[in-house]
C-alpha atoms as a PDB file:
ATOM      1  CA  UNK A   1      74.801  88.873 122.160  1.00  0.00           C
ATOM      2  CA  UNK A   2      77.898  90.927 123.697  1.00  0.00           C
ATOM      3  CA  UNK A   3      80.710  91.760 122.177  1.00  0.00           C
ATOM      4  CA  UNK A   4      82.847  89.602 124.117  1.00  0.00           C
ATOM      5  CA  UNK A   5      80.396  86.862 123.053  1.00  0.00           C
ATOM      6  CA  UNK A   6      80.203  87.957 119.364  1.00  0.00           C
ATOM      7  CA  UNK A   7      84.504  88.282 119.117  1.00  0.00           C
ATOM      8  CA  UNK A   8      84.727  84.562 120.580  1.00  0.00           C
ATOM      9  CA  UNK A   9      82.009  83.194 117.747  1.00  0.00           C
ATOM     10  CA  UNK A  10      84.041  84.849 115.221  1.00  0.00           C
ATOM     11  CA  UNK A  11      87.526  83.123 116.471  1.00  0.00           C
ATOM     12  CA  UNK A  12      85.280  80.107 116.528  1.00  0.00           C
ATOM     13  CA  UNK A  13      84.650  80.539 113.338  1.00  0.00           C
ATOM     14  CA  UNK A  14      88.045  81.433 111.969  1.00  0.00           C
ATOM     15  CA  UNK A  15      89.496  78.441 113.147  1.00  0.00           C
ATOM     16  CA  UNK A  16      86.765  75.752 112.241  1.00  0.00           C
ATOM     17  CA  UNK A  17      88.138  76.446 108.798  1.00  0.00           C
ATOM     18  CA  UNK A  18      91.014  75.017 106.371  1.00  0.00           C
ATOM     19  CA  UNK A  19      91.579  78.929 105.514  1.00  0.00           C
ATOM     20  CA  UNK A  20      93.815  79.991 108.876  1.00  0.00           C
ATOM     21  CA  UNK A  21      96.706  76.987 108.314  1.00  0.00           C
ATOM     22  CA  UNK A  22      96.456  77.459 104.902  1.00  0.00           C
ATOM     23  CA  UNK A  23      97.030  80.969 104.217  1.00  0.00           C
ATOM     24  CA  UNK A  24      99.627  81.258 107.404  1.00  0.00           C
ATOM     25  CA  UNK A  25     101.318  78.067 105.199  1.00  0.00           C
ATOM     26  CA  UNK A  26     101.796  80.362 101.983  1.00  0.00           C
ATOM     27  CA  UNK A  27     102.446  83.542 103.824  1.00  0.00           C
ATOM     28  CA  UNK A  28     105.664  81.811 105.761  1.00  0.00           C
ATOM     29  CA  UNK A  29     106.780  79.806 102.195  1.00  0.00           C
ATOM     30  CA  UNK A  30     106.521  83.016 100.196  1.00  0.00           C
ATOM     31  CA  UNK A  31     108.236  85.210 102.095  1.00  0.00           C
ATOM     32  CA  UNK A  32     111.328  82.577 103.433  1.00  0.00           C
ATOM     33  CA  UNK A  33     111.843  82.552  99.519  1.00  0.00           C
ATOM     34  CA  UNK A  34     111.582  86.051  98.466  1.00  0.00           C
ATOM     35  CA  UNK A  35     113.915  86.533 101.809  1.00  0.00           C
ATOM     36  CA  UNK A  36     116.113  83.763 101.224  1.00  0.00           C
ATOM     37  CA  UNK A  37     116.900  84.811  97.598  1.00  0.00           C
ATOM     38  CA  UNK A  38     117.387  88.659  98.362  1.00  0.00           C
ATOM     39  CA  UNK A  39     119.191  88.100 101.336  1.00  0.00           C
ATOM     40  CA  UNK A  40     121.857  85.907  99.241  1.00  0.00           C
ATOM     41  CA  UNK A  41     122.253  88.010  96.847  1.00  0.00           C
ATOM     42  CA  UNK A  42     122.806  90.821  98.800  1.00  0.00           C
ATOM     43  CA  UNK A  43     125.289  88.794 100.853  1.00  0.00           C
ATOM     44  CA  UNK A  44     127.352  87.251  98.045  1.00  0.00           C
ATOM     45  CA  UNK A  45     127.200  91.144  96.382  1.00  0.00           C
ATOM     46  CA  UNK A  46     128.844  92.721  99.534  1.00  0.00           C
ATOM     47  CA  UNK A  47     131.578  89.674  99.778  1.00  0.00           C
ATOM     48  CA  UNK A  48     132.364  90.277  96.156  1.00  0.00           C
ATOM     49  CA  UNK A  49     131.403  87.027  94.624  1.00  0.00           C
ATOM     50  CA  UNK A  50     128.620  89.076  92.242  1.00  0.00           C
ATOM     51  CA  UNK A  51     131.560  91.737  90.457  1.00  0.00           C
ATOM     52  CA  UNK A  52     130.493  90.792  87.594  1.00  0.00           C
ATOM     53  CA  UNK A  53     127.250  90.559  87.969  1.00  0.00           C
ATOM     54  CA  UNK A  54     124.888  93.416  86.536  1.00  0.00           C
ATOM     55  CA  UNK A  55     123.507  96.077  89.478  1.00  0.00           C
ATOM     56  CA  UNK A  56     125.938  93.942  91.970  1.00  0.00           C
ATOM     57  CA  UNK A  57     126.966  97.389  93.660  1.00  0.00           C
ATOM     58  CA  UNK A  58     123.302  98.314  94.002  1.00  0.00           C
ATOM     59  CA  UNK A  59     123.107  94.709  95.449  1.00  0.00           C
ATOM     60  CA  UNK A  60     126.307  95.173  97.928  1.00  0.00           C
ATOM     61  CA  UNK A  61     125.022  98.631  99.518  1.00  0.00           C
ATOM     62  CA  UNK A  62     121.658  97.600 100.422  1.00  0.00           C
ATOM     63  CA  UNK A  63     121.026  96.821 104.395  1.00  0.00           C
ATOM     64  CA  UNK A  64     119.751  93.790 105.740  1.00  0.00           C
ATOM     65  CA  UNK A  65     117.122  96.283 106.714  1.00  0.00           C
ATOM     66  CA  UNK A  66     115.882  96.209 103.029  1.00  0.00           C
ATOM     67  CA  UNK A  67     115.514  92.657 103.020  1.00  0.00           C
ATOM     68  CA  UNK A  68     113.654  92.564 106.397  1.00  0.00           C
ATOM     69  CA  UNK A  69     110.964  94.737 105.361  1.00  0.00           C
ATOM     70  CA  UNK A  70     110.149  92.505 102.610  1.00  0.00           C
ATOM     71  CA  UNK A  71     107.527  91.058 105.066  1.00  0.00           C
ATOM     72  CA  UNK A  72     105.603  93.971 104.303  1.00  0.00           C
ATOM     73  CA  UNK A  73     106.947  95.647 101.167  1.00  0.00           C
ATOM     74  CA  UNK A  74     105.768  92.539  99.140  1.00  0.00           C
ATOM     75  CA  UNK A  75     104.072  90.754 102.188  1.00  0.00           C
ATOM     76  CA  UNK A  76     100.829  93.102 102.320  1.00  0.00           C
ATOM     77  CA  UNK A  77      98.756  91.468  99.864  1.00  0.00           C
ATOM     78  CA  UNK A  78      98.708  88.553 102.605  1.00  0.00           C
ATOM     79  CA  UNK A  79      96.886  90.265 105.486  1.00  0.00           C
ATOM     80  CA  UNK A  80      94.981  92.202 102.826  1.00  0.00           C
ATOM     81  CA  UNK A  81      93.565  88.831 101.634  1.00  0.00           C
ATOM     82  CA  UNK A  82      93.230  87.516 105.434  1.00  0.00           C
ATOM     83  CA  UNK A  83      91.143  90.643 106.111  1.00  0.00           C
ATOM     84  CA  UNK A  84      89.051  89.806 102.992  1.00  0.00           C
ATOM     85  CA  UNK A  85      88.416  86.434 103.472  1.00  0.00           C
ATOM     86  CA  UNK A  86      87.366  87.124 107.014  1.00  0.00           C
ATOM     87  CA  UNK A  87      84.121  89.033 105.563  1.00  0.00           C
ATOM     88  CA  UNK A  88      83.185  87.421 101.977  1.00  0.00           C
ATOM     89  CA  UNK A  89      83.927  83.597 103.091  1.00  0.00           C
ATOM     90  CA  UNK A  90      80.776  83.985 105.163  1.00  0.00           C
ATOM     91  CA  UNK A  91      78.972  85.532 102.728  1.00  0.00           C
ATOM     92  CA  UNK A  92      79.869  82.452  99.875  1.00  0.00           C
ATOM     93  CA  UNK A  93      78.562  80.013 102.554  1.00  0.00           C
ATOM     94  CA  UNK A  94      75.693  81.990 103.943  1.00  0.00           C
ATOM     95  CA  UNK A  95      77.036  81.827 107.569  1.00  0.00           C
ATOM     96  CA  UNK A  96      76.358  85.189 107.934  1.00  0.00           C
ATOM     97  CA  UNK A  97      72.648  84.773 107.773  1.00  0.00           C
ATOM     98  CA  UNK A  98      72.573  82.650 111.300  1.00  0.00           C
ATOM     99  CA  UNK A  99      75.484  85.270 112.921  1.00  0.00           C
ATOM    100  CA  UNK A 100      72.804  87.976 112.142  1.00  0.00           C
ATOM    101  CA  UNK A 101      70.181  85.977 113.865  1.00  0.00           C
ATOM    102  CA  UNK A 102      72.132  85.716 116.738  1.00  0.00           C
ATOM    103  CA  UNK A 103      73.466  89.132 116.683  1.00  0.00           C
ATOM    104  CA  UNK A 104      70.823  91.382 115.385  1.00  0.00           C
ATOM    105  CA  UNK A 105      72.896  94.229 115.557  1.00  0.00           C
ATOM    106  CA  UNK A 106      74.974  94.395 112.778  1.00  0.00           C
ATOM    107  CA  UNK A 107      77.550  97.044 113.872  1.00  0.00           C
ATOM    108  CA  UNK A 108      78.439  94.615 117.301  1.00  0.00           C
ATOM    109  CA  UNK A 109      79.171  91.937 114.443  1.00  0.00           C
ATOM    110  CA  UNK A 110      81.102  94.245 112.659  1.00  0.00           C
ATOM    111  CA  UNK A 111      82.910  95.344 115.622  1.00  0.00           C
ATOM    112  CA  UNK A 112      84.136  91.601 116.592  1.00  0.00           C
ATOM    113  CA  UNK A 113      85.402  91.237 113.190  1.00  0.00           C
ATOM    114  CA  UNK A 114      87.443  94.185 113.351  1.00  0.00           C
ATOM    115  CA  UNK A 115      88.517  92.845 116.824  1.00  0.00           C
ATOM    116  CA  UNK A 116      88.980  89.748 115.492  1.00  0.00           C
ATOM    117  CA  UNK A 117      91.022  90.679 112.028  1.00  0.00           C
ATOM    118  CA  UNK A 118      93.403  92.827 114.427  1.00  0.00           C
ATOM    119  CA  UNK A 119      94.449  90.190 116.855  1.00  0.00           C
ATOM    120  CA  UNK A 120      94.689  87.743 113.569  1.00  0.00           C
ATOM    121  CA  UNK A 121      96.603  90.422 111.843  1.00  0.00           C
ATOM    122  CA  UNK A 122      98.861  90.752 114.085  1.00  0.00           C
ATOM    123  CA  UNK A 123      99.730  87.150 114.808  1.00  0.00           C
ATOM    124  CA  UNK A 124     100.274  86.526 110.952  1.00  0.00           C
ATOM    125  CA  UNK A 125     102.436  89.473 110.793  1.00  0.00           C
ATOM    126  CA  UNK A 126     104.521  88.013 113.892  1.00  0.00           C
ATOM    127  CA  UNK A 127     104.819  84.846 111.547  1.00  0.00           C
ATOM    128  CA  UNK A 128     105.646  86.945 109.069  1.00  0.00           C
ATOM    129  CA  UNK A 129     108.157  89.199 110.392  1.00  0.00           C
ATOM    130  CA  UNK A 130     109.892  86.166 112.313  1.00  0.00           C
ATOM    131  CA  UNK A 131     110.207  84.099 109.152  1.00  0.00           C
ATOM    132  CA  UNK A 132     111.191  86.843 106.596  1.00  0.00           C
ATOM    133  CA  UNK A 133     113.766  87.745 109.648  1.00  0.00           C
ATOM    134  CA  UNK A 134     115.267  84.888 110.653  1.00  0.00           C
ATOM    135  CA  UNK A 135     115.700  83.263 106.904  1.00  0.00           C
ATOM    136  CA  UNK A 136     117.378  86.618 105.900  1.00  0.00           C
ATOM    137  CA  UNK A 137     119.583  87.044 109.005  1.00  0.00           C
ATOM    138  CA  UNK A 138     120.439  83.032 108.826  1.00  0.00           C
ATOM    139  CA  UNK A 139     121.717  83.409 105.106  1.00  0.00           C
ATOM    140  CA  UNK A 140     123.494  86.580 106.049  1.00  0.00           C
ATOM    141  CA  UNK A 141     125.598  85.075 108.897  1.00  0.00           C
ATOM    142  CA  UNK A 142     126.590  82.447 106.193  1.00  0.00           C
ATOM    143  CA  UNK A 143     127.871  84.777 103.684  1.00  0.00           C
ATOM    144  CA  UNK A 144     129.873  86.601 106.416  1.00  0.00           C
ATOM    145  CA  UNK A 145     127.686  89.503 106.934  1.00  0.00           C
ATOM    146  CA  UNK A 146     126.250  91.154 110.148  1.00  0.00           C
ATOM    147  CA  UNK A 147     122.707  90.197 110.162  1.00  0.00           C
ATOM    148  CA  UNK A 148     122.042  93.765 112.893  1.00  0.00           C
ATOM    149  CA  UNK A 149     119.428  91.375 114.492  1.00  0.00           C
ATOM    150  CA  UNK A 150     120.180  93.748 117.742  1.00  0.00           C
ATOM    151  CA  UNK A 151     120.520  97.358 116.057  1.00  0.00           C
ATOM    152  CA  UNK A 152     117.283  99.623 117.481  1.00  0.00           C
ATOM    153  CA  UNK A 153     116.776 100.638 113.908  1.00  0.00           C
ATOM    154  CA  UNK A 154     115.843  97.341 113.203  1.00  0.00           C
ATOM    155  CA  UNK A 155     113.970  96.165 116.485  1.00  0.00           C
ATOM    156  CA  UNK A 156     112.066  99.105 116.171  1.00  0.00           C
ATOM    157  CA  UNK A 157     111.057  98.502 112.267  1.00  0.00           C
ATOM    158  CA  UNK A 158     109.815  95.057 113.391  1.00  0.00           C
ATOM    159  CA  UNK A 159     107.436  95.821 115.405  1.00  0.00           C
ATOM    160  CA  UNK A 160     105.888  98.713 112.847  1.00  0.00           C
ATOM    161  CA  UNK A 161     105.427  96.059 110.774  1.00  0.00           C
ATOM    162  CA  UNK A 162     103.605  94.056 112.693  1.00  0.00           C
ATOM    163  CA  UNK A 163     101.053  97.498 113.166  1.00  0.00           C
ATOM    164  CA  UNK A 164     101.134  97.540 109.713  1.00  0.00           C
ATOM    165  CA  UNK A 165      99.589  93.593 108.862  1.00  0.00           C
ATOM    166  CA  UNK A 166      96.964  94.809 111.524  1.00  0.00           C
ATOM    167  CA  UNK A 167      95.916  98.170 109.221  1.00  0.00           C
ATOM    168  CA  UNK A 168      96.242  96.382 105.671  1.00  0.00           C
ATOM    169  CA  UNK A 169      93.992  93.548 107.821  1.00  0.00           C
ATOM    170  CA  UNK A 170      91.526  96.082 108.845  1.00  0.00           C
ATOM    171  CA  UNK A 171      91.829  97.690 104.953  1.00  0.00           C
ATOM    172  CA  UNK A 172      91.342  94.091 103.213  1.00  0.00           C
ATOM    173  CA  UNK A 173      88.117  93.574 105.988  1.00  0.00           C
ATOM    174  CA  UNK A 174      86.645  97.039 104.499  1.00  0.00           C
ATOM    175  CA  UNK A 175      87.347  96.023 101.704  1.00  0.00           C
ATOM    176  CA  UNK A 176      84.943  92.689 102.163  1.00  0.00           C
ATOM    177  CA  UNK A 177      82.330  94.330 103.539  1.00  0.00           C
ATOM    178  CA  UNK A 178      81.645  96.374 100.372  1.00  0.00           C
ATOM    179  CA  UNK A 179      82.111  93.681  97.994  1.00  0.00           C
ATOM    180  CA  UNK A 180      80.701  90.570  98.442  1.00  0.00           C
ATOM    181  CA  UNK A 181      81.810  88.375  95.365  1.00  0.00           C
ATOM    182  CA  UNK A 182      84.449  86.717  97.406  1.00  0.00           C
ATOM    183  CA  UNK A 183      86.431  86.542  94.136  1.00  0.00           C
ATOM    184  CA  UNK A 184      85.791  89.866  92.838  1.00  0.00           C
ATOM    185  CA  UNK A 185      86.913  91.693  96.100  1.00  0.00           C
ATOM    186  CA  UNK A 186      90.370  89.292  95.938  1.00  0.00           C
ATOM    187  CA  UNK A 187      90.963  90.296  92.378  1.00  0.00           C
ATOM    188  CA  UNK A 188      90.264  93.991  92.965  1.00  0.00           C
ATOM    189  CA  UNK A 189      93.110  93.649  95.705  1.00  0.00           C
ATOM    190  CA  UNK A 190      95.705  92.129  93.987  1.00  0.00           C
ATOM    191  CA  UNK A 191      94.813  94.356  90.508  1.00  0.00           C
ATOM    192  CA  UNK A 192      95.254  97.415  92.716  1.00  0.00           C
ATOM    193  CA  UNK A 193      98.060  96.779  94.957  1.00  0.00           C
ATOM    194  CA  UNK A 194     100.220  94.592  92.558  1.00  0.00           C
ATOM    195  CA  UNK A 195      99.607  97.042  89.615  1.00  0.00           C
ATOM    196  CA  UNK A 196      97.552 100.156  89.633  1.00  0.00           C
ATOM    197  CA  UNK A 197     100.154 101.119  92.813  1.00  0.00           C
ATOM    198  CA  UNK A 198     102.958 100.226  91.497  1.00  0.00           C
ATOM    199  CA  UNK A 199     102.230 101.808  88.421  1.00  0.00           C
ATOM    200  CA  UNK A 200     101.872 104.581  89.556  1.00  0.00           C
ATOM    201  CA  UNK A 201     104.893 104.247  92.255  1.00  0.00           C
ATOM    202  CA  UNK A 202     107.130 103.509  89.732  1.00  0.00           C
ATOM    203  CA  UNK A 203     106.166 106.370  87.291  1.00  0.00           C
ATOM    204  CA  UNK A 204     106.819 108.886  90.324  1.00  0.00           C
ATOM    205  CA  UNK A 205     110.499 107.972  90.394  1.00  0.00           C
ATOM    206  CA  UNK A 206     111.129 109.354  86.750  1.00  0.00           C
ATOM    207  CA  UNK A 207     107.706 111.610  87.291  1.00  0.00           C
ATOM    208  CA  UNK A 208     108.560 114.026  90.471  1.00  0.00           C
ATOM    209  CA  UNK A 209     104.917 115.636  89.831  1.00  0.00           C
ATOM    210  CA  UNK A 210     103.039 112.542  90.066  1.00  0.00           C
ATOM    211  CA  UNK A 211     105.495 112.008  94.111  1.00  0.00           C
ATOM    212  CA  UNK A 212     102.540 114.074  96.094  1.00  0.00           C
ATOM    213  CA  UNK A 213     100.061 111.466  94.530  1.00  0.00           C
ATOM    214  CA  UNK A 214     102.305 108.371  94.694  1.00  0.00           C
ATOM    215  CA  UNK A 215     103.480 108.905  98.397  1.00  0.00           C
ATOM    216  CA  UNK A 216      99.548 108.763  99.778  1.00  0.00           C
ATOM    217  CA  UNK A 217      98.734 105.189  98.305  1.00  0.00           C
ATOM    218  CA  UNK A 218      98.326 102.689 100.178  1.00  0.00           C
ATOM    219  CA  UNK A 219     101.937 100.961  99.542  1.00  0.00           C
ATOM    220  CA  UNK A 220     103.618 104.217  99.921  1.00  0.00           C
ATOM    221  CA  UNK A 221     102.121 105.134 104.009  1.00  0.00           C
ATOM    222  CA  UNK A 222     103.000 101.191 104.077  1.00  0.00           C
ATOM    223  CA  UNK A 223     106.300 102.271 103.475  1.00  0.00           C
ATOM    224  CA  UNK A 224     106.777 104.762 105.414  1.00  0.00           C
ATOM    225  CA  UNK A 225     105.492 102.941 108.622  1.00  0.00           C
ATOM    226  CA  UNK A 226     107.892 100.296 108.117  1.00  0.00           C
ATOM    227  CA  UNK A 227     110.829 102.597 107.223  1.00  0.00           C
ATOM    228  CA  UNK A 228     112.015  99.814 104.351  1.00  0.00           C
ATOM    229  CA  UNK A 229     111.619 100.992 100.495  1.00  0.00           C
ATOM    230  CA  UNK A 230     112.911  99.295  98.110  1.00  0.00           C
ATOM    231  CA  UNK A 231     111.516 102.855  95.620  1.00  0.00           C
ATOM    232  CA  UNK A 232     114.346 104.171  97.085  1.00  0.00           C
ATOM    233  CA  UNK A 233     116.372 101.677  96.222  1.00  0.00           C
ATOM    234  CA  UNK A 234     115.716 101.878  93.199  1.00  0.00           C
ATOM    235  CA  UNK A 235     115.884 105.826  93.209  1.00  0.00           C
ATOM    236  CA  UNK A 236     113.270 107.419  94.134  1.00  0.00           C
ATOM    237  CA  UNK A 237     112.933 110.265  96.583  1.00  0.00           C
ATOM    238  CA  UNK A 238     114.095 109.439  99.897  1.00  0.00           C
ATOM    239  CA  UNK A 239     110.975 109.028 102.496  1.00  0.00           C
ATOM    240  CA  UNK A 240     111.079 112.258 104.842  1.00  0.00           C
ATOM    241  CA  UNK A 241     107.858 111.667 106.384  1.00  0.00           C
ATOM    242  CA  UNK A 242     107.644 110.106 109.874  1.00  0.00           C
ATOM    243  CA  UNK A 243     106.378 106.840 110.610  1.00  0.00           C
ATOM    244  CA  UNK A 244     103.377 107.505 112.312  1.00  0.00           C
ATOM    245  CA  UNK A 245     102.287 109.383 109.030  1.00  0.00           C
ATOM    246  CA  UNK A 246     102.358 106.559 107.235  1.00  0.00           C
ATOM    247  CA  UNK A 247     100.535 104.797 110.325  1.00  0.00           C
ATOM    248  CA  UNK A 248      97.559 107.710 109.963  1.00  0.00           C
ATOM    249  CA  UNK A 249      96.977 107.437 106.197  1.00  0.00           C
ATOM    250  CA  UNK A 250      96.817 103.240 106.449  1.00  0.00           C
ATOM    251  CA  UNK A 251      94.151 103.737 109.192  1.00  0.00           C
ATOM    252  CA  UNK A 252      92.419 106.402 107.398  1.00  0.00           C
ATOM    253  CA  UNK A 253      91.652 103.765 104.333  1.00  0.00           C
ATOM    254  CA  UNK A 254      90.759 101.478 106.611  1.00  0.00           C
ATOM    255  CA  UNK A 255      88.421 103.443 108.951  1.00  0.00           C
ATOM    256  CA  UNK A 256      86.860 104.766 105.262  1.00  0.00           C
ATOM    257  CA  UNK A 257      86.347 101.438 103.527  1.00  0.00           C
ATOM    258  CA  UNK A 258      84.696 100.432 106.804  1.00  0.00           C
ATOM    259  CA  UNK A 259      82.448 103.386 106.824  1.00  0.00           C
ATOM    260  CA  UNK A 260      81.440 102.778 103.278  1.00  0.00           C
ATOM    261  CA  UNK A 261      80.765  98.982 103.788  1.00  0.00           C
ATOM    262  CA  UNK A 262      78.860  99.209 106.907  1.00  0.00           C
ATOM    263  CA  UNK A 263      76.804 102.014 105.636  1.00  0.00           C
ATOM    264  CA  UNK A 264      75.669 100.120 102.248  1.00  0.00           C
ATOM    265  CA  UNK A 265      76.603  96.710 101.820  1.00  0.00           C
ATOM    266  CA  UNK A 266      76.275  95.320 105.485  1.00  0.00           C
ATOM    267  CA  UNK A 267      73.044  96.567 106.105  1.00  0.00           C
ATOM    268  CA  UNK A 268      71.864  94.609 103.389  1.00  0.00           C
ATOM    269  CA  UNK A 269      69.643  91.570 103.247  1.00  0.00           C
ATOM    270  CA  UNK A 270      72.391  88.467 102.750  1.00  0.00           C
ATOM    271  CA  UNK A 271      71.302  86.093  99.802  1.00  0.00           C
END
């Protein structure tokens, strides 16, 4: 089979599924939320209705930038998943097995998927991006603020983020492909991306020795990408490095959880 013939079975596949609607569905509901309540707050901080209000002048300086990024600075775990679901659902229902048999090579299956995860990547992080967007700039018109829908800074930052669901897609697909347990490698992901990092990321902002460490994970090149941090916010080290560093070291985790899975667990006989 071809790879143009393998990449359509794996759309086929994708889509034959409950999984697509229903993680787009709690992707867009999260992150209007998280956007909606950040975004008012911020709003009603810089129009003075929060003076009394504990950290409302943290509040009233932040950007509607900050809240924009949200689609990725909390938002990752959702192409992670997307990425890992792509891999282990097929090996929980054993449609792997007949995707081997009609694809003996394993590496052109492998290759679809990772065709496959980017173009789905990036159409959830469109979804993303235009929901966390447009529910944050919405509430900001209505407190009186200037959403900067049209500033290049902003523009720009959009579509990085979108790059970025395609690498955490690509990292939560290596991911799959070296752990199986479609549960195990789902836990693993959220205990290491909504703790271990930012553990660690937090501990660098009072820690400046453990900052060479902290700005290499994952979230951190995340960050940097998508040029929104909320550890700066909170007041940490400004970001110096340029985007397309953060860009590099999201790719390199992918490209080495790939490696790793297609050299061990892939080329493995599926249960």
């Amino acid at each position: 089979m071809s790879i143009g013939s393998a990449t359509r079975s794996e759309f086929t596949k994708y889509f034959t599924t409950s999984t697509w609607w229903v993680l787009t569905l709690i992707t867009a509901v999260s992150l209007m939320l998280l956007a909606g309540g950040f975004a008012a707050a911020i709003g009603l901080a810089q129009s003075g209705a929060l003076d009394e209000v504990p950290d409302a002048a943290l509040l009233g300086a932040a950007s509607p930038s900050l809240v924009y990024g949200l689609a990725v600075n909390i938002g990752y775990i959702f192409p992670i998943l997307l990425g890992v679901l792509l891999v282990t659902g097929e090996f929980r229902h054993g449609t792997l097995i007949p995707t081997f048999l009609a694809t003996p090579r394993r590496g052109t299956v492998l290759l679809a998927k990772l065709i496959t995860s980017a173009v789905l990547g990036a159409a959830l992080g469109v979804i993303s991006v235009a929901v966390t967007v447009g529910t944050a700039a919405a509430i900001f018109a209505a407190t009186g603020q200037d959403p900067e829908l049209t500033a290049t800074d902003n523009l720009t930052m959009m579509a990085r983020m979108v790059l970025s669901f395609v690498l955490w897609t690509w990292i939560g697909l290596g991911l799959g492909t070296i752990v199986r347990n479609q549960v195990a490698a789902i836990v693993i992901a959220l205990v290491f991306t909504q703790l271990v990092e930012q553990l660690i990321r937090t501990a660098a902002v009072f820690a400046p020795e453990i900052e060479p460490i902290a700005k290499y994970l994952p979230s951190a090149a995340s960050d940097t990408l998508t040029g929104s941090n909320f550890y700066v916010m909170l007041g940490g080290a400004a970001e110096s490095q340029a985007w397309w560093v953060g860009a590099i070291v999201l790719a390199i985790y992918a490209a080495v959880l790939t490696v790793i899975g297609a050299l061990t667990t892939w080329r493995r006989d599926v249960d």
